[in-house]
Protein backbone atom coordinates (compact mmCIF):
# COMPACT_ATOMS: atom_id res chain seq x y z
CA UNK A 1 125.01 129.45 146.90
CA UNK A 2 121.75 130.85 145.05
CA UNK A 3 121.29 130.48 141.51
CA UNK A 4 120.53 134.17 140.74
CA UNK A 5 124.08 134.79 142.38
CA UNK A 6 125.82 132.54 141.05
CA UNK A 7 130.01 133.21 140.49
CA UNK A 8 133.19 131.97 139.35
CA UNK A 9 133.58 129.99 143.05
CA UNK A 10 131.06 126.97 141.69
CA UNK A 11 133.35 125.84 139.30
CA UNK A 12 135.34 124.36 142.17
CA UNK A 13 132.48 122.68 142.61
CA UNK A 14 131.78 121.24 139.04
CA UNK A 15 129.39 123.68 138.05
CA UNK A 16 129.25 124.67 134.29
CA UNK A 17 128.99 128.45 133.77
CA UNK A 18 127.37 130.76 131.13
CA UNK A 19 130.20 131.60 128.86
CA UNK A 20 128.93 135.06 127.65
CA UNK A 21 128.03 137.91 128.67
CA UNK A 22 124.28 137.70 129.68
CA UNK A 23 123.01 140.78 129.92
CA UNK A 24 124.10 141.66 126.27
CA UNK A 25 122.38 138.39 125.28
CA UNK A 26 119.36 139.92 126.89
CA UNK A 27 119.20 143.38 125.68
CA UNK A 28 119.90 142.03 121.81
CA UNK A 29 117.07 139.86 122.75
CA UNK A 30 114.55 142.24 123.98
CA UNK A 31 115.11 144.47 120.84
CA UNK A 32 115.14 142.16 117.73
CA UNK A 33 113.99 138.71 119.44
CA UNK A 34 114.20 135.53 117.06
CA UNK A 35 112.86 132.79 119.75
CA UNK A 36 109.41 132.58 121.95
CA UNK A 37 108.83 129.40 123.15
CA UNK A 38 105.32 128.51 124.86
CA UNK A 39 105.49 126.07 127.84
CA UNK A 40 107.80 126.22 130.81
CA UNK A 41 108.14 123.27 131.93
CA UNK A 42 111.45 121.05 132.89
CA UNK A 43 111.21 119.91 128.94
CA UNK A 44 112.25 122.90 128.02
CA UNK A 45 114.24 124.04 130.33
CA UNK A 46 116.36 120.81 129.71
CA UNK A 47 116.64 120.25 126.01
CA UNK A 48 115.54 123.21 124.07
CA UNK A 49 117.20 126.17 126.64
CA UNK A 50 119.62 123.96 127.04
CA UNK A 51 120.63 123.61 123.64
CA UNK A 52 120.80 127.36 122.38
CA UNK A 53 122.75 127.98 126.01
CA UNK A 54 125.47 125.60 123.89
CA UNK A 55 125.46 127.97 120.73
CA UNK A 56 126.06 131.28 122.93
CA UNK A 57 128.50 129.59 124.80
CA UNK A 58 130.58 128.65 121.69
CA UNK A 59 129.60 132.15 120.12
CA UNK A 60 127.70 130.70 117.36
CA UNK A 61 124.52 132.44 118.08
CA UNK A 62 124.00 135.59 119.84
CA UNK A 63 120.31 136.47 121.49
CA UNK A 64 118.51 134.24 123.67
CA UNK A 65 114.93 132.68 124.07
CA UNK A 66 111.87 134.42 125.41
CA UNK A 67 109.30 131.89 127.19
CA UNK A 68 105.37 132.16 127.62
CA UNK A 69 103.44 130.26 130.02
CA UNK A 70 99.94 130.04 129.07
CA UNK A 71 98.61 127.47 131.57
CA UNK A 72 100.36 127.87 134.35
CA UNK A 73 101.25 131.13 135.63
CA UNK A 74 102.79 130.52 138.81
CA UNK A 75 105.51 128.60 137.27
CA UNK A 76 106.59 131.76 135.69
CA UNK A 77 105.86 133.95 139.12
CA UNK A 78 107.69 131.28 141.03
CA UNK A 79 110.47 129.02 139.40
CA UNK A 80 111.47 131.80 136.57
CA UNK A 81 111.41 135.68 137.87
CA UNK A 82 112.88 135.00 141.58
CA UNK A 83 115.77 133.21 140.14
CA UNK A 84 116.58 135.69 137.20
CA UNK A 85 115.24 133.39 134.74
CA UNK A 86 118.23 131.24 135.47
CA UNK A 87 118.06 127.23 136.08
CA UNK A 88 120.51 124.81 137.02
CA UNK A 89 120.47 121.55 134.86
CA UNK A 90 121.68 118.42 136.84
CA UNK A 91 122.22 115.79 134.09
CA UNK A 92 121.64 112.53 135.53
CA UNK A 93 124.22 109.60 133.61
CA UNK A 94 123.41 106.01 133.54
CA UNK A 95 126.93 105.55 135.08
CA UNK A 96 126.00 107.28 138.24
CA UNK A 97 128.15 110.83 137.41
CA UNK A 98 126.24 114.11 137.20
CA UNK A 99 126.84 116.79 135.00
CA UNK A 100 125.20 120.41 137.24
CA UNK A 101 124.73 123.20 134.46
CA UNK A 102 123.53 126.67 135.09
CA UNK A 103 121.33 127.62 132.27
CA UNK A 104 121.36 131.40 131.30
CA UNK A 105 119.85 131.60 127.72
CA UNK A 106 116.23 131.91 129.26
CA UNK A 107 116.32 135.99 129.12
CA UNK A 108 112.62 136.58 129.63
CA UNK A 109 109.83 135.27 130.80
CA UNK A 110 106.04 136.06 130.74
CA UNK A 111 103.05 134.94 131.55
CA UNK A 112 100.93 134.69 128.26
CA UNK A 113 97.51 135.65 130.07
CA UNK A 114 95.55 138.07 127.66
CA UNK A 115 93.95 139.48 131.27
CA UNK A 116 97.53 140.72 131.94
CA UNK A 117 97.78 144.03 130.39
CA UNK A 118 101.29 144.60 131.02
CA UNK A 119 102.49 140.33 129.66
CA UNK A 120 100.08 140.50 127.27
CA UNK A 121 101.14 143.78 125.40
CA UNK A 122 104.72 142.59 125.46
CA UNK A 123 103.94 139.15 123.94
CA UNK A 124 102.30 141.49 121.40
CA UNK A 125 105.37 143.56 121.03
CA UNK A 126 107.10 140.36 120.05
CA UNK A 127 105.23 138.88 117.69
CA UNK A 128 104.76 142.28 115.50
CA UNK A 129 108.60 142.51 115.23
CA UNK A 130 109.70 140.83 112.19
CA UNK A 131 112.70 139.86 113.75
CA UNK A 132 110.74 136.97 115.40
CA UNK A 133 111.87 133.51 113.39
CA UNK A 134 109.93 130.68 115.20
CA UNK A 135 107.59 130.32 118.36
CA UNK A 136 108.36 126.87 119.66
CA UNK A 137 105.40 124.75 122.03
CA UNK A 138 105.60 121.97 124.41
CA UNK A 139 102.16 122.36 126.05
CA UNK A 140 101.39 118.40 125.76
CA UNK A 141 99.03 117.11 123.21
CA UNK A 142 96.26 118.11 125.70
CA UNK A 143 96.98 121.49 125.22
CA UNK A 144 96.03 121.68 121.01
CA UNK A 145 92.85 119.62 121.73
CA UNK A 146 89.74 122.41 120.88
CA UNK A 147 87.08 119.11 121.90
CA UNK A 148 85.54 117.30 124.58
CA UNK A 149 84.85 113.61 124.89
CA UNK A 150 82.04 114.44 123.10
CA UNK A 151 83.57 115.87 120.01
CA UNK A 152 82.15 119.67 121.03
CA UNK A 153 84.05 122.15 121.31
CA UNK A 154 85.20 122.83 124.89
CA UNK A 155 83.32 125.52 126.39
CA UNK A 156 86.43 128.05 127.18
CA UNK A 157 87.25 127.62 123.00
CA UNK A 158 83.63 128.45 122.46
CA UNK A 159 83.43 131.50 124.46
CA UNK A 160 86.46 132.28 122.71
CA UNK A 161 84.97 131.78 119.20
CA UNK A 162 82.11 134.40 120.18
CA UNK A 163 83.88 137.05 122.08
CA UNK A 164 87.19 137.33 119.46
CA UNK A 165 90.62 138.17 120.05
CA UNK A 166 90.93 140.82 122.69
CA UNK A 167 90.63 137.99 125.90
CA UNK A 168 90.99 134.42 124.77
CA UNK A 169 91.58 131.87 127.59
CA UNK A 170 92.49 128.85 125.76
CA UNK A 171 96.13 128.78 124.90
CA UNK A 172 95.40 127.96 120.90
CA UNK A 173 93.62 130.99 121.22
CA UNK A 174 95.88 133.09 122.60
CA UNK A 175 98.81 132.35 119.92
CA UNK A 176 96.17 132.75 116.87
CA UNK A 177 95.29 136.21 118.44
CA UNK A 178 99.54 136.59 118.79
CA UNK A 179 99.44 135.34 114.86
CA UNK A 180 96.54 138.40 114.46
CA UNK A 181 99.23 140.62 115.48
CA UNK A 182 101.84 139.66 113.64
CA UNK A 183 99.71 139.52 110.22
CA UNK A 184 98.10 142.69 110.90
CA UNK A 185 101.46 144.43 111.72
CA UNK A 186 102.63 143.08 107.82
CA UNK A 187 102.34 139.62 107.90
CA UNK A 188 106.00 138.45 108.20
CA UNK A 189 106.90 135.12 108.04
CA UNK A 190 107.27 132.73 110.98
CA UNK A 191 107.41 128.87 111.56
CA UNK A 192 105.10 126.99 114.50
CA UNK A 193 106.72 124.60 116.12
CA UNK A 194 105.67 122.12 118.38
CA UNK A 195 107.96 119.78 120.10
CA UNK A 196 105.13 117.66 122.22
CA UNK A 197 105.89 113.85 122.35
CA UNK A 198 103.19 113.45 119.65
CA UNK A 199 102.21 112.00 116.40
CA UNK A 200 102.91 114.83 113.86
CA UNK A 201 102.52 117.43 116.46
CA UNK A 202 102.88 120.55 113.43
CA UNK A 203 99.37 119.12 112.28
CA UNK A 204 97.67 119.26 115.74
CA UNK A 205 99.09 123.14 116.00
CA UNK A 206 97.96 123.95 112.97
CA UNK A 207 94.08 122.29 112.99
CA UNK A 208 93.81 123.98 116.56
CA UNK A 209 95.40 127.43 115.12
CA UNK A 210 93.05 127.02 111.47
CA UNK A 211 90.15 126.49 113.62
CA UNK A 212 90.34 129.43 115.43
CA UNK A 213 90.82 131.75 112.46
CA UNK A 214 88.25 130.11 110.60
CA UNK A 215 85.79 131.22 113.48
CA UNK A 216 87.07 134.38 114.01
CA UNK A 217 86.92 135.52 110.60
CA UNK A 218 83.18 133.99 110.08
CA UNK A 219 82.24 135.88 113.05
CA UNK A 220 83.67 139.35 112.10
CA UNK A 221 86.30 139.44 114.27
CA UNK A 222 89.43 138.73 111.58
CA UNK A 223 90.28 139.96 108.60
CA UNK A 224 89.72 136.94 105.80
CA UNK A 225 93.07 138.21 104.60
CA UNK A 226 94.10 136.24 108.38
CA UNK A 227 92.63 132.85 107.03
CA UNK A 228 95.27 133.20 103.53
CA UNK A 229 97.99 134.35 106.18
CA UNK A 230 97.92 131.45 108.54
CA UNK A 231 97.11 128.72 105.74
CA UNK A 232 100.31 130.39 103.18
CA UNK A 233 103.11 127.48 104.36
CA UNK A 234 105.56 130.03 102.57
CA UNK A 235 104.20 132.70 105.67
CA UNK A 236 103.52 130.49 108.31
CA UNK A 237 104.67 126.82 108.64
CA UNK A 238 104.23 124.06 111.00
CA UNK A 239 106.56 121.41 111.05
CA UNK A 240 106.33 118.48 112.27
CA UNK A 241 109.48 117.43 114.90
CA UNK A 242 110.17 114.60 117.04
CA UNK A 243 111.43 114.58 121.14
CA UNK A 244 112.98 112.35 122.76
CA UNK A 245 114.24 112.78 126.59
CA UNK A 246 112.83 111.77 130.28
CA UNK A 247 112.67 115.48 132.27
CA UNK A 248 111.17 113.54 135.72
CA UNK A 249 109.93 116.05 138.45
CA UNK A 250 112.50 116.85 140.48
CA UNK A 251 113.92 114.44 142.55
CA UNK A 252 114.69 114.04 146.00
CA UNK A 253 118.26 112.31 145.94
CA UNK A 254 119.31 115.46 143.37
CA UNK A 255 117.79 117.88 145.86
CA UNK A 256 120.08 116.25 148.73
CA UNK A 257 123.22 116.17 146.44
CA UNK A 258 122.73 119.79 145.16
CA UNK A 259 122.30 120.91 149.30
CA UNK A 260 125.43 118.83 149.46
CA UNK A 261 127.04 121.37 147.78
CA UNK A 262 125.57 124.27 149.14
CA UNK A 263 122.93 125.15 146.34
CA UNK A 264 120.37 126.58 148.55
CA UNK A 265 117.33 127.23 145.76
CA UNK A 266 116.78 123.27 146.06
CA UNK A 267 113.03 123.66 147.44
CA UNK A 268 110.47 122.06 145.53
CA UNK A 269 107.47 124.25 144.20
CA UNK A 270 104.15 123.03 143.68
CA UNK A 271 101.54 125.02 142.24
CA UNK A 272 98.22 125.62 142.53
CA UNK A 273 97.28 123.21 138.95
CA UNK A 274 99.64 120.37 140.96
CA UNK A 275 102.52 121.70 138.73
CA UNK A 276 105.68 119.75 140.19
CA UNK A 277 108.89 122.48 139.66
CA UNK A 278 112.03 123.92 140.98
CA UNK A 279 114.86 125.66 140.42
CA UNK A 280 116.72 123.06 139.41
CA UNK A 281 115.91 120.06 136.67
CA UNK A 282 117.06 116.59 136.69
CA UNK A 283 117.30 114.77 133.20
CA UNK A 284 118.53 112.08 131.56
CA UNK A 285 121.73 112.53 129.48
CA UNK A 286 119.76 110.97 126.07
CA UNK A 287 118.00 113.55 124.13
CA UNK A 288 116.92 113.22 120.73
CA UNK A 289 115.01 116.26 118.44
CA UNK A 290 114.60 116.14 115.30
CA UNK A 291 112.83 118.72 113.18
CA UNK A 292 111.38 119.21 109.65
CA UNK A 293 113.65 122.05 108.28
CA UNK A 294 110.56 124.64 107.19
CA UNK A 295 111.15 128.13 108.64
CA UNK A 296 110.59 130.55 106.23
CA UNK A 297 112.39 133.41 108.41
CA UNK A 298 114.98 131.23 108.97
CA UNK A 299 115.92 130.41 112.00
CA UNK A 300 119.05 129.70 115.02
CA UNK A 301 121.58 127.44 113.80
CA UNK A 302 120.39 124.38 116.29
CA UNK A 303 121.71 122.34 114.01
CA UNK A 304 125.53 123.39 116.20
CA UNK A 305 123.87 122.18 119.35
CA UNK A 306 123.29 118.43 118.17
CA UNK A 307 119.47 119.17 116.91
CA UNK A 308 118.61 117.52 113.45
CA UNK A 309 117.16 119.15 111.01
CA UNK A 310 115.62 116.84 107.90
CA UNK A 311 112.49 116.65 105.86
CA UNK A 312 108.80 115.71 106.80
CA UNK A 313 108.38 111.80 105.62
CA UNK A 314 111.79 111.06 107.54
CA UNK A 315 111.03 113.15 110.75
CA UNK A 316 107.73 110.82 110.37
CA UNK A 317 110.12 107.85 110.16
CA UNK A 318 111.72 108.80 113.30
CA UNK A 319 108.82 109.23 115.03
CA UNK A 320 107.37 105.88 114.48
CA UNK A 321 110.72 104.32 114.76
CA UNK A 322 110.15 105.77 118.66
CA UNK A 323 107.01 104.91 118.92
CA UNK A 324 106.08 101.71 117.56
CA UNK A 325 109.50 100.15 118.37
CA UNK A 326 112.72 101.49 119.97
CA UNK A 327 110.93 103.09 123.09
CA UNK A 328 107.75 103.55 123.84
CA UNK A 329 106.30 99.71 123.13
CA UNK A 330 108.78 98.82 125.63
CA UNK A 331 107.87 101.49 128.08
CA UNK A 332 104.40 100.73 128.19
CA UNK A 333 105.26 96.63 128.63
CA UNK A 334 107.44 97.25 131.75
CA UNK A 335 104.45 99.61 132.84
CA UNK A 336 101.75 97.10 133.14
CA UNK A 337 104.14 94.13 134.13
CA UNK A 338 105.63 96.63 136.69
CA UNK A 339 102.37 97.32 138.16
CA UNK A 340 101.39 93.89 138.28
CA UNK A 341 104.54 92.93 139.65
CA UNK A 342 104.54 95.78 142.25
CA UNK A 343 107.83 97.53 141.14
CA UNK A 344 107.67 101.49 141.87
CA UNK A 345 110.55 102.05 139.46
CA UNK A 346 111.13 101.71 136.06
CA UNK A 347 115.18 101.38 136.58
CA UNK A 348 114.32 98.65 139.01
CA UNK A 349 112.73 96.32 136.50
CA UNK A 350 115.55 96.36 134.42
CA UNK A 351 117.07 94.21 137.32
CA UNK A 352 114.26 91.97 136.77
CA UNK A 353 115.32 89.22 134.13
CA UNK A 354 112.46 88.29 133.43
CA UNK A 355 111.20 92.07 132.28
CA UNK A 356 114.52 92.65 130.55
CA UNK A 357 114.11 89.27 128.66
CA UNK A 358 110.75 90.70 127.70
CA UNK A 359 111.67 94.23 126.63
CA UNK A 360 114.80 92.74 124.26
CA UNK A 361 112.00 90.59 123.02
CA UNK A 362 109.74 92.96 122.11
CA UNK A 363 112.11 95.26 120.88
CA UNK A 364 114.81 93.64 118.73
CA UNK A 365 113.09 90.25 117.69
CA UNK A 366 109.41 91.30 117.12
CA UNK A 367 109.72 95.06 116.20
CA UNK A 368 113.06 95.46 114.26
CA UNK A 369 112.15 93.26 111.84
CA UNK A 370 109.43 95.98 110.74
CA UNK A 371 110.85 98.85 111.54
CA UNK A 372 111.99 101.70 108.89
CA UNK A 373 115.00 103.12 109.27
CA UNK A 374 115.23 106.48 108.82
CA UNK A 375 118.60 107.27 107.98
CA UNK A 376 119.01 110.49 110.65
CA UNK A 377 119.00 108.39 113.60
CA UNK A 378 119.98 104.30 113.43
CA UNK A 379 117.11 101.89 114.74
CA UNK A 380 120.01 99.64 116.27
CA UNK A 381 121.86 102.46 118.06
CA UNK A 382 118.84 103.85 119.49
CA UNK A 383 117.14 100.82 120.81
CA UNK A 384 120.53 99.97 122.19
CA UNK A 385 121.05 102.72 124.53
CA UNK A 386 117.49 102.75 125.41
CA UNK A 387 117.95 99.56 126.92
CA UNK A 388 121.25 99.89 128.17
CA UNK A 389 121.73 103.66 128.93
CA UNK A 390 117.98 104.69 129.32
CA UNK A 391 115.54 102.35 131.26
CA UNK A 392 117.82 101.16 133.50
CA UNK A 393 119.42 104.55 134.87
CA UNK A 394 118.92 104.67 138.54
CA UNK A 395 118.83 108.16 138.70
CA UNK A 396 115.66 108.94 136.68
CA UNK A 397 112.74 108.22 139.06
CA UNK A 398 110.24 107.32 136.55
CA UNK A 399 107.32 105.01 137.80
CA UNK A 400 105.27 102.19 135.93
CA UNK A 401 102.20 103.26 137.77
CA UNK A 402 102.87 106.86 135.65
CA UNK A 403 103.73 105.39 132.22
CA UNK A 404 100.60 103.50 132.72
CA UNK A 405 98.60 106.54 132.61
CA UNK A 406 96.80 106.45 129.29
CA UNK A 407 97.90 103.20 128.39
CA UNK A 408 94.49 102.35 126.39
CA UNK A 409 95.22 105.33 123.93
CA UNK A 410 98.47 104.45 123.71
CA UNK A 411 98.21 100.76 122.55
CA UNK A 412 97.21 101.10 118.86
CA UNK A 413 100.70 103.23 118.01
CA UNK A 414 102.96 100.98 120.18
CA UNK A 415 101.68 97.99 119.36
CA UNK A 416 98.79 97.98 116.57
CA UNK A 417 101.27 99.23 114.14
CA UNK A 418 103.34 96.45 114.10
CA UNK A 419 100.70 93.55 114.30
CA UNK A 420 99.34 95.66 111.40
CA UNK A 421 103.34 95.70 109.49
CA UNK A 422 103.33 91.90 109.71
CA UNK A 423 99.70 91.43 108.77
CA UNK A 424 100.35 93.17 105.71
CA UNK A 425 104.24 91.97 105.23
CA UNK A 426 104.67 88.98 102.82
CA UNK A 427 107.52 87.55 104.78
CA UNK A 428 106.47 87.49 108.17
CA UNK A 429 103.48 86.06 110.05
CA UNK A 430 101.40 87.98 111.99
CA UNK A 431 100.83 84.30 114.42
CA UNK A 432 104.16 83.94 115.07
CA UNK A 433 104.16 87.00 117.55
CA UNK A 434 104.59 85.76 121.41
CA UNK A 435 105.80 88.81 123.19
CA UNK A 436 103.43 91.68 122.15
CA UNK A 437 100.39 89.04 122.26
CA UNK A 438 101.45 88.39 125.46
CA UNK A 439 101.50 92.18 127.09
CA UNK A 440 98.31 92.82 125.64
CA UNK A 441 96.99 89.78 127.66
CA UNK A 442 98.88 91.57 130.27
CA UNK A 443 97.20 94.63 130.22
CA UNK A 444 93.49 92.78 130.19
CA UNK A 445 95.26 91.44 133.70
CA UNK A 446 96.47 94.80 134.73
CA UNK A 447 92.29 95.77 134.10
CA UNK A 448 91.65 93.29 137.24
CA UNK A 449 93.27 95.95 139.26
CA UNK A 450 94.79 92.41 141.25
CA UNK A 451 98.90 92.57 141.46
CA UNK A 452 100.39 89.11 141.14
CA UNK A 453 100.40 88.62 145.07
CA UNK A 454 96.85 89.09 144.58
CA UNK A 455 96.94 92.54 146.60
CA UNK A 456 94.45 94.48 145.12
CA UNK A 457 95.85 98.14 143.43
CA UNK A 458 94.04 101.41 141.80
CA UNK A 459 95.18 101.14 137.92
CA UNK A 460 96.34 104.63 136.63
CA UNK A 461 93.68 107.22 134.96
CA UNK A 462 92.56 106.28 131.55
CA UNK A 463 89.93 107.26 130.04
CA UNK A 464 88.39 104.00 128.94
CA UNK A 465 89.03 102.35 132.25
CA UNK A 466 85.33 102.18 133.20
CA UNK A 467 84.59 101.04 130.21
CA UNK A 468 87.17 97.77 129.78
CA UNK A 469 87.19 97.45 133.39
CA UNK A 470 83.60 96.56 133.22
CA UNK A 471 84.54 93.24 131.32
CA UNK A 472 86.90 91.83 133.93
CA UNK A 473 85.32 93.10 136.67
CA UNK A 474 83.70 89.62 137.30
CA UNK A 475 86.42 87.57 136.41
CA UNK A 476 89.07 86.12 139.52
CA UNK A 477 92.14 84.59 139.60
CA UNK A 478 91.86 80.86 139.54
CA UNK A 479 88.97 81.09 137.34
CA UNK A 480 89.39 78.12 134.16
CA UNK A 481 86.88 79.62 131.99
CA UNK A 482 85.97 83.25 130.83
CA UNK A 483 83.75 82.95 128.30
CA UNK A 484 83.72 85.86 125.70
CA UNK A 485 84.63 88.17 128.64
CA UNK A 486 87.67 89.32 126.28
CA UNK A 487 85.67 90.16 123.31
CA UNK A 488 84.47 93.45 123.32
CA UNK A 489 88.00 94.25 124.09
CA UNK A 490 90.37 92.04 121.76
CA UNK A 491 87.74 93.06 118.81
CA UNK A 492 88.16 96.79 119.54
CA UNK A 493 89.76 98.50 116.92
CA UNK A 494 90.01 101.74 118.96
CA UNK A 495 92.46 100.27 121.23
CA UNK A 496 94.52 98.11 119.11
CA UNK A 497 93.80 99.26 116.01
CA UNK A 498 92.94 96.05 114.38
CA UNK A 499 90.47 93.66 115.25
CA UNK A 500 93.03 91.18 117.43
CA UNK A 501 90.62 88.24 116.48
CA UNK A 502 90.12 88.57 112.84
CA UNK A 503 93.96 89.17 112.61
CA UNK A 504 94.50 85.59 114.55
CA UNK A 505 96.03 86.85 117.73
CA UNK A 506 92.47 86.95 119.79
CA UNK A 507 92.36 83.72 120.85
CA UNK A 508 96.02 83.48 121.76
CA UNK A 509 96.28 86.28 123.85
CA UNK A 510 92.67 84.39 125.68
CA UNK A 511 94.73 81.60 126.44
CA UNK A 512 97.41 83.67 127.55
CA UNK A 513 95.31 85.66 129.99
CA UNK A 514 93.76 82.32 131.70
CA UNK A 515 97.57 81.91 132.23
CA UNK A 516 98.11 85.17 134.03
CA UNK A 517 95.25 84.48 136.09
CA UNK A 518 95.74 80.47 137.09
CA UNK A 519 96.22 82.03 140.60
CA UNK A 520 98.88 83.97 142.82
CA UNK A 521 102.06 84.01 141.44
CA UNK A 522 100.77 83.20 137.81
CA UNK A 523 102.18 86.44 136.07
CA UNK A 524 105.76 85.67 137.16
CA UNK A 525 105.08 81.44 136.34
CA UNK A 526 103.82 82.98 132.94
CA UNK A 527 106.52 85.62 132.37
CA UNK A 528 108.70 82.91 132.68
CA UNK A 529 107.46 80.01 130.62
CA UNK A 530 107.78 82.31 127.85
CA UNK A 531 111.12 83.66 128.54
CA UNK A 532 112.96 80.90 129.72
C-alpha cells in the first residue's frame, strides 16, 4: 500500500478516503486558486488541510489549497511531490482508537525560493490572480521576527532591504514581494493570516510585512502607492486567530501500526535543517482555531469544518484563556516538575498524583477564578478535556524536556498574567497563591540542572539560561541558606512580568525553593506537603 496509490481496498482496512474527484479539485485550483498557505509542516497538514479536505468531501467547497515552503525546501522535494501531495492523517484518541485519514485537498505544492525561477514565477502567478482570498502562515513566531538579540535587524532582512524585491531570502520578504505582485497587478483584496501558537499573531505578520514595504519604498524599490496598499485593512487584513492542537513528530508506535497494515510510505524523513517529517502525521483528536472574521475577498466557508469565526477582542479572549490558564500554565508546570522528576513523557505524569494534583491546582482553583470567558469556547469545557482527554493521551509522545524549551519567555504569559489579575482584583489576594508560587520556585530548581535523585541533567535551550543559571550555579542541595541568590531573578520583570517581591510572592517562593533543595528526594517531599 503507497499513499500516492491509494484505492478503494483500504477501506477494509479503516482508511478514510477522499470523497471527490481530485483531479477536478486540482485543475479548478490551479486556474482561479482561493487558498496559499505558507509552512508545511505536520500543523498544517493536520488541522488546516485537514479541515477544507472535510468541506470537499461534503461538497461544500470546491478547489483545494496550494502550500509554500519558504524555509525548508526539502520538505516540499521530499514528504509532498513523491507522494502526490497526498498525506495520511493518523488521529491519535485518548481512548487508545485511531482514526487513519488520507488527506487529498493539498493540490500543489512549491517551494517559495525567489532563486527558483520556475516556483517562484508560479507563486507569482497566484498571487496576481484576484481569485486568491487568503494566504494562511504557520512558520512559528521565529519566522516574523526581522531582529536579533540585539534589536538589529538580522543580516539576511538587511541585505534584503538594500537589494529589493527580485531575490529576498527571508520569508517576510518573500510574501511582501508576493504582496508587490498582487498590488501592482490591481491591488485586489486579500486577508494575512497567521495561525502560529502566538500572542496576536496578525500583528507580528503585519509589523514584519509593514517593515519591509516601508524599506522598500524609502529605498526606491516600491511604489509608495505599496505602503497605502498593504496598510488599507479594507485591501489587506491581518487577523488575529488562535490554534490549538499537539502535531508531535512522527512517532514510532504509529509507524509500526501503519506497517501493520501494509502502508509502506512509513519511513521517517529528516532534513538537512533537522526537519522531523513523513508521509504520514500523528495528532491528537483536540483541535481548536479560532479566527477574527476580516477577509475582505471573502473567503472558504471553514466555518462547515468546525473552525470559528468571531471578532478580534474575543479571539484575544480565547487566546489568553489558552494561555494564561486552560493549557499552557499547566504545560509548562508538568515540564519543569517532569524534568526534575525524570519523566520522558508528558502522558506519563498524568499517572503521577502528585503532578495531576498540581495541574488541577493550578488550573481550576488558582486560574479560573481570573479567567474571561469568551463566549466561543467555555473555560470549563476546555480545561476539562485538556486534563482528561489531552495531557494524559498515551499516544502523543510529547516530552517535558521539549515543552521546557523556552520556558523563561514563556513565564510572564502563563503565569505573570494571573499574579498580575489578582494583584489588581479587589476580591482576591495575590498571597494566597500556593501552586503557581510554588512552580516558579520550581523552575529556579530546574536552573540547578540537579533532578530530584540528584543526577545531574542538561536543562533545555533558553535563551536566558546563562544568564539565571549564573545565580544558582553556586547553590547545592542541602544548602540552609541562599542569601539573595534569588533576587536578580524573582525581581525580574522580564521573566515574570511583575516584580515577584514587590507583589509579596518573592519571599515565599525563597522559602519554597530551600524546600526543593533540603536534599535528595526534596522535590517529591515538597510536591507533596503541598498537595496532600
Amino acid at each position: 500500500m503507497k499513499l500516492r496509490d491509494y484505492d478503494q481496498t483500504w477501506r477494509a482496512k479503516g482508511y478514510e478516503l477522499p470523497e471527490y474527484d481530485r483531479d477536478q479539485v486540482r485543475k479548478a485550483t490551479v486556474t482561479n486558486p482561493t487558498w496559499i498557505h505558507f509552512g508545511a509542516g505536520n500543523i498544517f497538514r493536520g488541522f488546516p488541510a485537514a479541515g477544507l479536505q472535510k468541506l470537499l468531501d461534503s461538497k461544500s467547497y470546491d478547489k483545494g489549497v496550494i502550500v509554500a515552503e519558504g524555509f525548508d525546501y526539502e520538505i516540499i522535494e521530499k514528504a509532498y511531490k513523491p507522494f502526490d501531495d497526498l498525506s495520511l492523517l493518523v488521529v491519535l484518541k485518548a481512548n487508545g482508537s485511531i482514526e487513519k485519514k488520507v488527506i487529498g485537498s493539498v493540490v500543489e505544492s512549491l517551494a517559495a525560493d525567489s532563486s527558483n525561477h520556475t516556483e517562484w514565477s508560479r507563486l507569482k502567478e497566484i498571487f496576481i490572480n484576484p481569485s486568491l482570498q487568503m494566504a494562511s502562515f504557520t512558520i512559528t513566531e521565529k519566522g516574523y521576527s526581522l531582529f536579533d538579540s540585539k534589536g538589529d535587524h538580522l543580516g539576511v532582512v538587511e541585505a534584503d532591504f538594500n537589494i529589493g524585491l527580485e531575490k529576498p531570502n527571508n520569508i517576510m520578504g518573500k510574501v511582501t514581494a508576493l504582496l508587490y505582485e498582487r498590488y501592482l497587478a490591481g491591488a485586489a483584496p486579500i486577508a494575512m493570516v497567521s495561525m502560529d501558537n502566538c500572542s496576536h499573531n496578525g500583528d507580528k505578520l503585519y509589523s514584519a510585512v509593514e517593515a519591509y514595504a516601508e524599506h522598500w519604498v524609502k529605498n526606491g524599490f516600491a511604489e509608495e502607492g505599496f505602503l497605502g496598499y498593504i496598510t488599507d485593512s479594507n485591501k489587506v487584513s491581518f487577523p488575529w486567530s488562535m490554534i490549538d492542537k499537539i502535531t508531535p513528530r512522527p512517532d514510532d508506535k504509529v509507524k509500526q501500526m501503519l506497517a501493520e497494515d501494509g502502508f509502506e510510505d512509513t519511513d521517517l524523513i529528516i532534513t538537512g535543517k533537522n526537519t522531523y517529517t513523513a508521509a504520514f502525521v500523528n495528532a491528537e483528536e483536540t483541535e481548536y482555531l479560532v479566527i477574527e472574521d476580516k477577509f475582505p475577498n471573502g473567503r472558504p466557508p471553514f466555518e462547515k469544518a468546525g473552525i470559528l469565526f468571531t471578532d478580534r477582542e474575543t479571539v484575544d479572549k480565547v487566546e489568553k484563556m489558552k494561555v494564561c490558564t486552560c493549557l499552557n500554565p499547566l504545560h509548562t508546570s508538568l515540564a519543569i516538575f517532569g524534568c526534575l522528576l525524570s519523566y520522558q513523557t508528558i502522558w506519563e505524569e498524568m499517572r503521577d498524583a502528585e503532578l495531576v494534583k498540581l495541574v488541577n491546582k493550578i488550573g481550576y482553583v488558582e486560574g479560573m477564578p481570573v479567567v474571561v470567558n469568551p463566549g466561543v469556547l467555555e473555560p470549563q469545557d476546555f480545561i476539562k478535556a485538556v486534563l482528561e482527554l489531552r495531557l494524559p493521551n498515551p499516544f502523543m509522545p510529547d516530552a517535558p524536556q521539549r515543552i521546557a524549551t523556552d520556558t523563561s519567555q514563556k513565564l510572564p504569559i502563563r503565569f505573570g498574567e494571573t499574579i498580575k489579575a489578582y494583584v489588581e482584583s479587589k476580591e482576591l489576594r495575590v498571597t494566597d497563591l500556593t501552586f503557581i508560587p510554588l512552580t516558579l520556585a520550581g523552575w529556579c530548581r530546574y536552573l540547578m540542572g540537579i533532578d530530584d535523585n540528584g543526577n545531574a541533567f542538561t536543562p533545555s535551550p533558553d535563551p536566558m539560561l546563562a544568564e539565571v543559571q549564573e545565580y544558582v550555579k553556586d547553590i547545592k542541595l542541602g544548602d540552609k541558606m541562599i542569601k539573595n541568590a534569588l533576587k536578580p531573578i524573582l525581581s525580574n520583570e522580564k521573566i515574570f512580568a511583575v516584580n515577584l517581591y514587590e507583589v509579596g510572592l518573592g519571599e515565599k517562593v525563597e522559602g519554597m525553593f530551600l524546600e526543593l533543595i533540603a536534599g535528595i528526594g526534596a522535590v517529591r517531599a515538597t510536591l507533596q506537603k503541598y498537595l496532600a
